[in-house]
Protein backbone atom coordinates (compact mmCIF):
# COMPACT_ATOMS: atom_id res chain seq x y z
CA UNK A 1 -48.67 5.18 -107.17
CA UNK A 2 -49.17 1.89 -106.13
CA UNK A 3 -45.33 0.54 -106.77
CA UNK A 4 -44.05 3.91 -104.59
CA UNK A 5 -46.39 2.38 -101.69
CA UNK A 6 -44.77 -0.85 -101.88
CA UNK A 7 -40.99 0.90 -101.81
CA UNK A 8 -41.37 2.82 -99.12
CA UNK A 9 -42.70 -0.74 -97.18
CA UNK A 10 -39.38 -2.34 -98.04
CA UNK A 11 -37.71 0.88 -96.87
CA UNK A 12 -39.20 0.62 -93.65
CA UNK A 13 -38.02 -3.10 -92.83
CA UNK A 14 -35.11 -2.28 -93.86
CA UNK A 15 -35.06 0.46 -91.55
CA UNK A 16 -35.85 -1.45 -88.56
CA UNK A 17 -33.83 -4.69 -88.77
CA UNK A 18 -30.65 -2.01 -88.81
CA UNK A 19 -31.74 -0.92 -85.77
CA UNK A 20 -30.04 -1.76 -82.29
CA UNK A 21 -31.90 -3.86 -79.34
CA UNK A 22 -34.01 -1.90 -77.49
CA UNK A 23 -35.08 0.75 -79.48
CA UNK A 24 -37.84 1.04 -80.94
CA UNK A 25 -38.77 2.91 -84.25
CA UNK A 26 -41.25 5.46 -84.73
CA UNK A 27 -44.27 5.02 -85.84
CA UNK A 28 -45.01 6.19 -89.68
CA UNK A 29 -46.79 9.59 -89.50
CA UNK A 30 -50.22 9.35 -90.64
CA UNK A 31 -51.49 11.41 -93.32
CA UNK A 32 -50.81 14.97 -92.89
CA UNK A 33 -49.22 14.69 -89.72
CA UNK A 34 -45.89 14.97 -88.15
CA UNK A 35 -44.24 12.27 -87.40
CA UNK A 36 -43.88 10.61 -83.19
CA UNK A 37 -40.74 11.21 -80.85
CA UNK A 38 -39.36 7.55 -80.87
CA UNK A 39 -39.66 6.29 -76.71
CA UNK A 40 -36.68 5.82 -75.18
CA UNK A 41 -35.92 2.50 -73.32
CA UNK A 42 -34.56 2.29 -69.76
CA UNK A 43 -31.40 0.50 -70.09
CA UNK A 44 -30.61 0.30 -66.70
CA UNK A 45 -33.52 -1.86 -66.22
CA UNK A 46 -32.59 -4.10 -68.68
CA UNK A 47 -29.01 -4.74 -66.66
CA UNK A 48 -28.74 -7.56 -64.87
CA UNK A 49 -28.43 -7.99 -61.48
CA UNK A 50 -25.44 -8.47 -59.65
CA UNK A 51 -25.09 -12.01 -57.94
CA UNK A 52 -23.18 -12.28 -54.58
CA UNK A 53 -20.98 -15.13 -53.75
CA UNK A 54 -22.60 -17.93 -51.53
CA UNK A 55 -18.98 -17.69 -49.74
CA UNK A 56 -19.68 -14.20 -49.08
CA UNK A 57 -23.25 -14.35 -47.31
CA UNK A 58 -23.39 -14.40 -43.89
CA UNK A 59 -26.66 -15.65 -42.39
CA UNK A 60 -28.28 -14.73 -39.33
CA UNK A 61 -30.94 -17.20 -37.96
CA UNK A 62 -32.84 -15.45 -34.83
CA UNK A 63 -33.77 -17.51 -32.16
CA UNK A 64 -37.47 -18.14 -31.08
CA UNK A 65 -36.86 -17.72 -27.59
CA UNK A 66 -33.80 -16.34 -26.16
CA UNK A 67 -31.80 -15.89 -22.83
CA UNK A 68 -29.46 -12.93 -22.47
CA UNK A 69 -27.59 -12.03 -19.21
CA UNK A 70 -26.68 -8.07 -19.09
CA UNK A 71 -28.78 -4.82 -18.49
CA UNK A 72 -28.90 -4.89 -22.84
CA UNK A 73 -28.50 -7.50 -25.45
CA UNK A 74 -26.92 -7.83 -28.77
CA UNK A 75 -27.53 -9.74 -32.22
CA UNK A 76 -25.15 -11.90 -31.03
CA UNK A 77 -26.78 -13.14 -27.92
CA UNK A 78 -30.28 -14.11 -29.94
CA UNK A 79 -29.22 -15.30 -32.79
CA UNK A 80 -26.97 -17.81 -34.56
CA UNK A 81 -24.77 -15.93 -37.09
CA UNK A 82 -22.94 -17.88 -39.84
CA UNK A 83 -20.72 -17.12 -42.65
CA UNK A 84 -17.09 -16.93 -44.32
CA UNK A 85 -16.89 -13.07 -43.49
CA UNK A 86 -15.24 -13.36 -40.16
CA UNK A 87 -15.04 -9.84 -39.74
CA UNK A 88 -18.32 -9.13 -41.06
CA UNK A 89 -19.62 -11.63 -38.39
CA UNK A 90 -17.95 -9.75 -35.45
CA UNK A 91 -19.65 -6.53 -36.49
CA UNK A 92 -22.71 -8.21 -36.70
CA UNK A 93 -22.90 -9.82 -33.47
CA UNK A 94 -21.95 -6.79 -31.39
CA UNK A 95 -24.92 -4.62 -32.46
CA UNK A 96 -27.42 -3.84 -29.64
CA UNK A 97 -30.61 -4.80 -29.92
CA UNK A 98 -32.37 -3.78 -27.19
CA UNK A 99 -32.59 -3.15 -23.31
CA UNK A 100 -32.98 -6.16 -21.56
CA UNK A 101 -36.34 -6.76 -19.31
CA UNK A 102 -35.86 -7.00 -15.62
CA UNK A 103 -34.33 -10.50 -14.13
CA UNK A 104 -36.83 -13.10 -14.44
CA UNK A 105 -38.86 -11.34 -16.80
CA UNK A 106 -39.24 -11.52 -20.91
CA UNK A 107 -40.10 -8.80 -24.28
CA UNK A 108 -40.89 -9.88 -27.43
CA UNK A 109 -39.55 -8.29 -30.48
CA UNK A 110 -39.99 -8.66 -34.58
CA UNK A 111 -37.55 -8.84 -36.97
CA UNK A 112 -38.61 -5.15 -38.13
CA UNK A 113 -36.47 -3.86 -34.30
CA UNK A 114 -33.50 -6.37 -35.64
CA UNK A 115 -33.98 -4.81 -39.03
CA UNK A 116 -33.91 -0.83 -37.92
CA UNK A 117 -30.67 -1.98 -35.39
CA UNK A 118 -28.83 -3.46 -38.41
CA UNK A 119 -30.08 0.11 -40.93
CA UNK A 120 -28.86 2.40 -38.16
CA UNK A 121 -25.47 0.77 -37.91
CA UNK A 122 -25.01 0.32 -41.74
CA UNK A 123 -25.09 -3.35 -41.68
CA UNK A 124 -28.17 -3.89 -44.22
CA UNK A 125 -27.28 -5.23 -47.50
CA UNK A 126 -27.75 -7.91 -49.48
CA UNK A 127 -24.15 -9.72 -48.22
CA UNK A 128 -26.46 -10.23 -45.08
CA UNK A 129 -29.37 -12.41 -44.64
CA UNK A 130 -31.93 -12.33 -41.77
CA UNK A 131 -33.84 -15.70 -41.15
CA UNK A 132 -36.16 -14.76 -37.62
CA UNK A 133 -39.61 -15.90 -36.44
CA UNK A 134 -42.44 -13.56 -36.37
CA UNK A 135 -42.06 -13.38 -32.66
CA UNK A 136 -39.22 -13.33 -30.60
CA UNK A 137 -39.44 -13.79 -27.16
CA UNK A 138 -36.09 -12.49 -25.10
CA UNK A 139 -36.09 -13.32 -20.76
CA UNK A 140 -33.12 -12.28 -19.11
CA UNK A 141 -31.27 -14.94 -17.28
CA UNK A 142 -31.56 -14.21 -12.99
CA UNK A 143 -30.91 -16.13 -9.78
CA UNK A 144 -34.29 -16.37 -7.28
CA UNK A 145 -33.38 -15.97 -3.64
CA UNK A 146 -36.24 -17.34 -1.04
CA UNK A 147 -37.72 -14.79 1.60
CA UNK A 148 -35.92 -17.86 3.88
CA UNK A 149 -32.14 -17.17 2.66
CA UNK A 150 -32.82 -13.46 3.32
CA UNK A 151 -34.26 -13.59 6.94
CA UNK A 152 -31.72 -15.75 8.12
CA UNK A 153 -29.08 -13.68 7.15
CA UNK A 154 -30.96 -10.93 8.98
CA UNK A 155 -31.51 -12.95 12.14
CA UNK A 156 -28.02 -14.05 12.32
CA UNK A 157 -26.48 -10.67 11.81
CA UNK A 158 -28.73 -9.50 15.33
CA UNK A 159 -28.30 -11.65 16.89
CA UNK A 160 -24.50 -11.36 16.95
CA UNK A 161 -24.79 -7.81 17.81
CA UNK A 162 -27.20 -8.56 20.68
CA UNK A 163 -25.42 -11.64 22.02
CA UNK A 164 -25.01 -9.87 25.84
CA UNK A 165 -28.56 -9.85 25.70
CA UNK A 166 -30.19 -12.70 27.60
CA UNK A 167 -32.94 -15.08 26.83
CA UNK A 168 -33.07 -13.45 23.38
CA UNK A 169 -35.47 -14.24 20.20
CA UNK A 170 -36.09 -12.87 16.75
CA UNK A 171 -38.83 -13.53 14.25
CA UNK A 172 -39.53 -11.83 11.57
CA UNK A 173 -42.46 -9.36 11.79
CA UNK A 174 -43.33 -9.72 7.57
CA UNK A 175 -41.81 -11.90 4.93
CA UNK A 176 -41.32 -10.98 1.70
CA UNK A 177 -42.02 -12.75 -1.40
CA UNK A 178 -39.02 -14.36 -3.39
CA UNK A 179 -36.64 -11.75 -5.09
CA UNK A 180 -34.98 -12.34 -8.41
CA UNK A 181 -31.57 -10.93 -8.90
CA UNK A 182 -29.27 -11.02 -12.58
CA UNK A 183 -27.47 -14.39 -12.57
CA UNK A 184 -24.04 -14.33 -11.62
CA UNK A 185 -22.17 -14.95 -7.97
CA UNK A 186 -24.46 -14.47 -5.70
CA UNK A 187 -23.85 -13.25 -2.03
CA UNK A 188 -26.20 -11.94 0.69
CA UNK A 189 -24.70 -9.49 3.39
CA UNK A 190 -26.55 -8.12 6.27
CA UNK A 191 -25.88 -4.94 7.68
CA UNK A 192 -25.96 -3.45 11.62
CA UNK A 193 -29.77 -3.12 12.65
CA UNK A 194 -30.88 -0.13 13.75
CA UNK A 195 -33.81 0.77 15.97
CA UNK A 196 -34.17 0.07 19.49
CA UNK A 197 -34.89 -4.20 20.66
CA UNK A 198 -36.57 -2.37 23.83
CA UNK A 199 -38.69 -1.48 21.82
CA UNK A 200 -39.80 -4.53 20.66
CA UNK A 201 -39.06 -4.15 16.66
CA UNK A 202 -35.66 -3.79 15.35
CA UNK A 203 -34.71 -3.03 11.46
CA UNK A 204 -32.08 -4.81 9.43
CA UNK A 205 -31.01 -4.35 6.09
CA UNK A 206 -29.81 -7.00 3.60
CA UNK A 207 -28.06 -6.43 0.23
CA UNK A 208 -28.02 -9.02 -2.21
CA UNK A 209 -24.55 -8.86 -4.30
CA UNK A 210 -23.83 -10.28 -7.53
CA UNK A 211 -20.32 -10.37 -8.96
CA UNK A 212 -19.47 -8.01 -6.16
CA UNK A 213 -22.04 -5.38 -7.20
CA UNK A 214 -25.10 -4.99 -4.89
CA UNK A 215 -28.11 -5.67 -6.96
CA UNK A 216 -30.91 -5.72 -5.08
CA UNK A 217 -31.66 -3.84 -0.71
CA UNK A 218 -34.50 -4.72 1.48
CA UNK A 219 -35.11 -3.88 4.67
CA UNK A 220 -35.81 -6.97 7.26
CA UNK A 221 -38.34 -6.26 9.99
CA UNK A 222 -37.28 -8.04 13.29
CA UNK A 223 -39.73 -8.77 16.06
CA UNK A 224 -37.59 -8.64 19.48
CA UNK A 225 -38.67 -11.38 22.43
CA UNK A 226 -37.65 -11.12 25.59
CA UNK A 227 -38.15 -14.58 27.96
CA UNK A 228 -36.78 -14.76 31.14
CA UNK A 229 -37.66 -15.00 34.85
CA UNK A 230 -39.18 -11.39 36.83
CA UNK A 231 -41.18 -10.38 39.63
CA UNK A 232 -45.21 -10.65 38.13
CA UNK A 233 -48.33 -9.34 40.58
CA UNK A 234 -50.17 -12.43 41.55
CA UNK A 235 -52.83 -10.45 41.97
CA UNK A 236 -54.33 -6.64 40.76
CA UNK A 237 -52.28 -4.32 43.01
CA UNK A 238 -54.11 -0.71 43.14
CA UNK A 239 -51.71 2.58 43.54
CA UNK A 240 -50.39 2.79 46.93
CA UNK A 241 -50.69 -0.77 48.10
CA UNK A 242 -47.87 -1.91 49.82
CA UNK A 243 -46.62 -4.93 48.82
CA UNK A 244 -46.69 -8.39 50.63
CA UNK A 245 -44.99 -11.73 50.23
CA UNK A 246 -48.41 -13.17 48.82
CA UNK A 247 -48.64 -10.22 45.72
CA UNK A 248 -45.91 -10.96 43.97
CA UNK A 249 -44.05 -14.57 42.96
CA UNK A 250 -41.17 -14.93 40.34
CA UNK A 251 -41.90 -17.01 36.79
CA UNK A 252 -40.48 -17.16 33.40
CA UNK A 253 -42.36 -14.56 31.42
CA UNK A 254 -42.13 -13.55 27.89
CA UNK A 255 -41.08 -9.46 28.57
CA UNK A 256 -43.97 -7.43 26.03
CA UNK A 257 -42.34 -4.48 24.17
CA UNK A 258 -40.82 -1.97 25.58
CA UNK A 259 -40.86 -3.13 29.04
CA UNK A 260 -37.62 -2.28 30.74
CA UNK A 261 -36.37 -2.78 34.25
CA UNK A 262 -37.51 -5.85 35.07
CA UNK A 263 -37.41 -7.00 38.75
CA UNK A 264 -35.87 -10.12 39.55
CA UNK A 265 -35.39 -10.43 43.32
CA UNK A 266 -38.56 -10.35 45.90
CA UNK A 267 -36.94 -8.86 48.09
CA UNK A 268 -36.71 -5.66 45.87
CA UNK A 269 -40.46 -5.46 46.28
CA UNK A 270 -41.59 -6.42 49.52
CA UNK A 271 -42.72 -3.68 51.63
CA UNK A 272 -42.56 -1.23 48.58
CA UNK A 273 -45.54 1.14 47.60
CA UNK A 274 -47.37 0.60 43.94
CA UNK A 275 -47.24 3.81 42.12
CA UNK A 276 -50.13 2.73 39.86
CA UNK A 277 -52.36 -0.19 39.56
CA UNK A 278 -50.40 -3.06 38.66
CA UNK A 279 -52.39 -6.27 36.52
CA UNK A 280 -52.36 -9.40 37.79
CA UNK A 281 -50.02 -11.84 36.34
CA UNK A 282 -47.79 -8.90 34.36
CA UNK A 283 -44.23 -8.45 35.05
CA UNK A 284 -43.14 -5.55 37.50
CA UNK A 285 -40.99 -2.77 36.47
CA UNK A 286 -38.68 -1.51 38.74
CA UNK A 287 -39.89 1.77 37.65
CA UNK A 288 -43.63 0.94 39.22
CA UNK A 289 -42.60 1.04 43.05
CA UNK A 290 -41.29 3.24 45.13
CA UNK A 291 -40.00 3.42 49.12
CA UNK A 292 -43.22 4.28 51.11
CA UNK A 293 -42.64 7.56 53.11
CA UNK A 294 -42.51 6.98 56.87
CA UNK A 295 -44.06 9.85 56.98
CA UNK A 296 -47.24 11.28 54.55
CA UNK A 297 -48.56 15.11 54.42
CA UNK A 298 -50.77 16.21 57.68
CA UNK A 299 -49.83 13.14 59.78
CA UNK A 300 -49.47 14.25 63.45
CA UNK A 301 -46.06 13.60 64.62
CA UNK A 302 -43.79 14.57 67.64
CA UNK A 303 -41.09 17.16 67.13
CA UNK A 304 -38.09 15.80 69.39
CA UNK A 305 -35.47 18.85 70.13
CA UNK A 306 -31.59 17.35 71.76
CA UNK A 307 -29.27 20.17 73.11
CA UNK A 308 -26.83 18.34 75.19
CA UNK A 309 -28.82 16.41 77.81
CA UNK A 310 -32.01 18.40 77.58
CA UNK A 311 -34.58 16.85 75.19
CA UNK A 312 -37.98 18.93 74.40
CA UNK A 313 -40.46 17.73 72.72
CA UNK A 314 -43.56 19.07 71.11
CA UNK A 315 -46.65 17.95 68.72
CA UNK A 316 -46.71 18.81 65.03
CA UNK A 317 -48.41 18.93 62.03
CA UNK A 318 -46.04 17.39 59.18
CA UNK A 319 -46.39 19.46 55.78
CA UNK A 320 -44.57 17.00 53.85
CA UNK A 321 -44.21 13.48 53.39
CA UNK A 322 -40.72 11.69 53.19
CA UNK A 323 -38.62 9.11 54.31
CA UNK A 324 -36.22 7.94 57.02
CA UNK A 325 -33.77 10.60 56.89
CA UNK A 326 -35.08 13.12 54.31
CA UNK A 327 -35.77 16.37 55.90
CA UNK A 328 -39.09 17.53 55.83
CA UNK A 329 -41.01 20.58 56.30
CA UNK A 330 -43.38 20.56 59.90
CA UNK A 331 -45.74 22.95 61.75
CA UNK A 332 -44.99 22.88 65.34
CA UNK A 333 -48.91 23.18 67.18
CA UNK A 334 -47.73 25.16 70.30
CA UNK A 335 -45.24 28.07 68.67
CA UNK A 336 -47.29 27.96 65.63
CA UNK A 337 -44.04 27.91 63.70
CA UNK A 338 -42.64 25.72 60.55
CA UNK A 339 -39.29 24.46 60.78
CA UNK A 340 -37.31 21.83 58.99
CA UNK A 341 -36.64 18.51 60.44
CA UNK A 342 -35.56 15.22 60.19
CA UNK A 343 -37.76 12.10 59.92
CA UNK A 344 -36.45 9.67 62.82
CA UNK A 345 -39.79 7.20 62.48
CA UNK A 346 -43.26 7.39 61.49
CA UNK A 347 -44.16 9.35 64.30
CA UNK A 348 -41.57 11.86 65.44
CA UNK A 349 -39.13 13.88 63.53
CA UNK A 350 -35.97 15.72 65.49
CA UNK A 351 -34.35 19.01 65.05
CA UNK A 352 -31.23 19.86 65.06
CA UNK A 353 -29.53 22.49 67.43
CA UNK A 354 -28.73 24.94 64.38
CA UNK A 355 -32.55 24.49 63.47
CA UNK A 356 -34.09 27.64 62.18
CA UNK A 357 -36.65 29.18 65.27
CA UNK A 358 -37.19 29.07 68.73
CA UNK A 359 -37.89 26.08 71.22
CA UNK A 360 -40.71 24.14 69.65
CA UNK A 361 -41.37 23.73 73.44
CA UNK A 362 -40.76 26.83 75.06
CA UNK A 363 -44.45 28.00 75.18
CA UNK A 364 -44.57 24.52 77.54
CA UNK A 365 -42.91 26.27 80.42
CA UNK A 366 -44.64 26.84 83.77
CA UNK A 367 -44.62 30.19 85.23
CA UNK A 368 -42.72 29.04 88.39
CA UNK A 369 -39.93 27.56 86.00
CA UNK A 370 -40.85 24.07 85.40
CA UNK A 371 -41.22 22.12 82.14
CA UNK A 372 -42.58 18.96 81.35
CA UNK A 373 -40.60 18.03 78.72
CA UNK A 374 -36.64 19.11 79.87
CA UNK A 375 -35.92 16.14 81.70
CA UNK A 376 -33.49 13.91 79.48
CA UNK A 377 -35.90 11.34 78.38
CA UNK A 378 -35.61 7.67 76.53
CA UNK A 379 -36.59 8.33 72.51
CA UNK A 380 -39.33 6.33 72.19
């Protein structure tokens, strides 16, 4: 019994040094049982692993901080890519990474974004090799233009289109802070204004162009001043004063907003009637006098009738006011009639011999024939 142990032993060693690497041999069954499935090894884990040439690596070392130009950026434009594979290289460097942040302005990213960009355009395998910080910080590149370099070009662009208009000058009403723009060749164009300068505020818009392209638009606010030398009240003038040589004087005045028709002669003004109060030391608008009537509503006044040499006249009652020479309506006291005549002075109007009604001074007429006023008389 003992010498069949010892056989089987030598059997068994046997057995197993004719047995290939990597397999194992199953264990002897125990006593009165069956004997273990032998466990298979993996021999694909036991391959080794292919090597890539050094010449065939291309590296790709990410920048820390990085300046890019365009509206997006590729690998290629944050990072230094190096290699034999010049094709490989190409590809690599026109992958897009990102958007790019606005001029002036910077994103970070991680090499997990550069990572996904390379997956999604098949570029990820061991032939490339990603060196990158755990931060990378990406500005886009931009030119700054001053609040200055834009209001001038607005100022100088009205006042060429406002060059007829005398004593002239613009300031800006608000200035804007400094404007980036993508870097590139810059040029600032400003376009017709548009508003009215009588106004006092006028409205011109700039466009900054880069590379020919307009990149950036805003809107310059122009204060319009007026200077030069009109009629001002020396004095508060109430409505209907007629003006004298001591109410009014001509000096250089700066013209507020809106103010149009300024007077710049006195003689426009002397002996003319104040519509409305006017304040001392203001300019005058022509606007704010007028003629004074020679003759105002309910003044008594002498109707004066001419038919060849026969001149009548008669009182009246004038219903109107007007001028020298305006035709007004007036209510002759003796026929009780209204008829229309003509203003000659302040204080007697004249009718005309195709005047509408009778003889303002027939009523006048004695009963043996004579009348007072038929006698060809001087107009007085």
């Amino acid at each position: 019994m003992r010498l069949h142990s010892t056989s089987l032993s030598i059997i068994s060693l046997l057995a197993l040094a004719c047995l290939p690497s990597g397999v194992q041999a199953a264990s002897p069954p125990a006593h009165g049982g069956k004997t273990a499935p032998a466990k298979r090894t993996d021999r694909s884990a036991a391959r080794p692993t292919a090597v890539v040439p050094a010449e065939a690596v291309v590296t790709v070392t990410v920048q820390a901080n990085a300046e890019v130009a365009g509206r997006a950026f590729t690998l290629g434009e944050i990072a230094d890519i190096t290699g034999g594979d010049q094709e490989l290289i190409a590809r690599l460097a026109a992958v897009e990474i990102g958007v790019s942040p606005l001029p002036g302005l910077s994103r970070l990213l991680t090499p997990g974004d550069i990572t996904v960009r390379l997956r999604a355009n098949r570029l990820e395998s061991k032939r490339v090799e990603v060196l990158a910080p755990p931060s990378i910080r990406v500005t886009r590149a931009g030119h700054e233009v001053s609040a200055d370099e834009i209001t001038q070009a607005a100022i100088a662009s009205a006042q060429a289109a406002l060059k007829d208009v005398p004593n002239l000058a613009l300031e800006p009403v608000q200035t804007e802070d400094k404007i980036t723009v993508p870097a590139g060749s810059l040029r600032i164009l400003a376009g017709a204004y548009h508003g009215q300068p009588e106004t006092g505020t006028i409205y011109v818009p700039v466009s900054l162009m880069v590379n020919g392209k307009p990149a950036h638009t805003v809107e310059v606010a122009l204060r319009v001043r007026r200077k030069a030398e009109v009629l001002v009240a020396t004095r508060t003038v109430e409505a209907h004063e007629i003006l004298a040589v001591g109410d009014v004087a001509l000096t250089p005045t700066d013209l507020p907003p809106g103010f149009t028709g300024p007077i710049t002669e006195l003689k426009e003004a002397i002996g003319k009637r104040a519509k409305r109060r006017l304040q001392a030391n203001a300019p005058i608008p022509a606007a704010a006098l007028e003629t004074p009537p020679a003759i105002s509503a309910n003044d008594r006044i002498t109707i004066e009738y001419v038919f060849g040499s026969i001149r009548i006249t008669a009182p009246a009652l004038a219903r109107q006011a007007g001028g020298v020479g305006e035709t007004i309506r007036v209510y002759a006291l003796d026929t009780r009639k209204e008829l229309d005549a003509v203003i000659v002075n302040s204080r007697m109007v004249r009718l005309n011999a195709s005047s509408d009604g009778d003889d303002p001074g027939a009523e006048e007429t004695s009963a043996d024939g004579a009348h007072t006023n038929t006698e060809e008389t001087t107009q007085p």
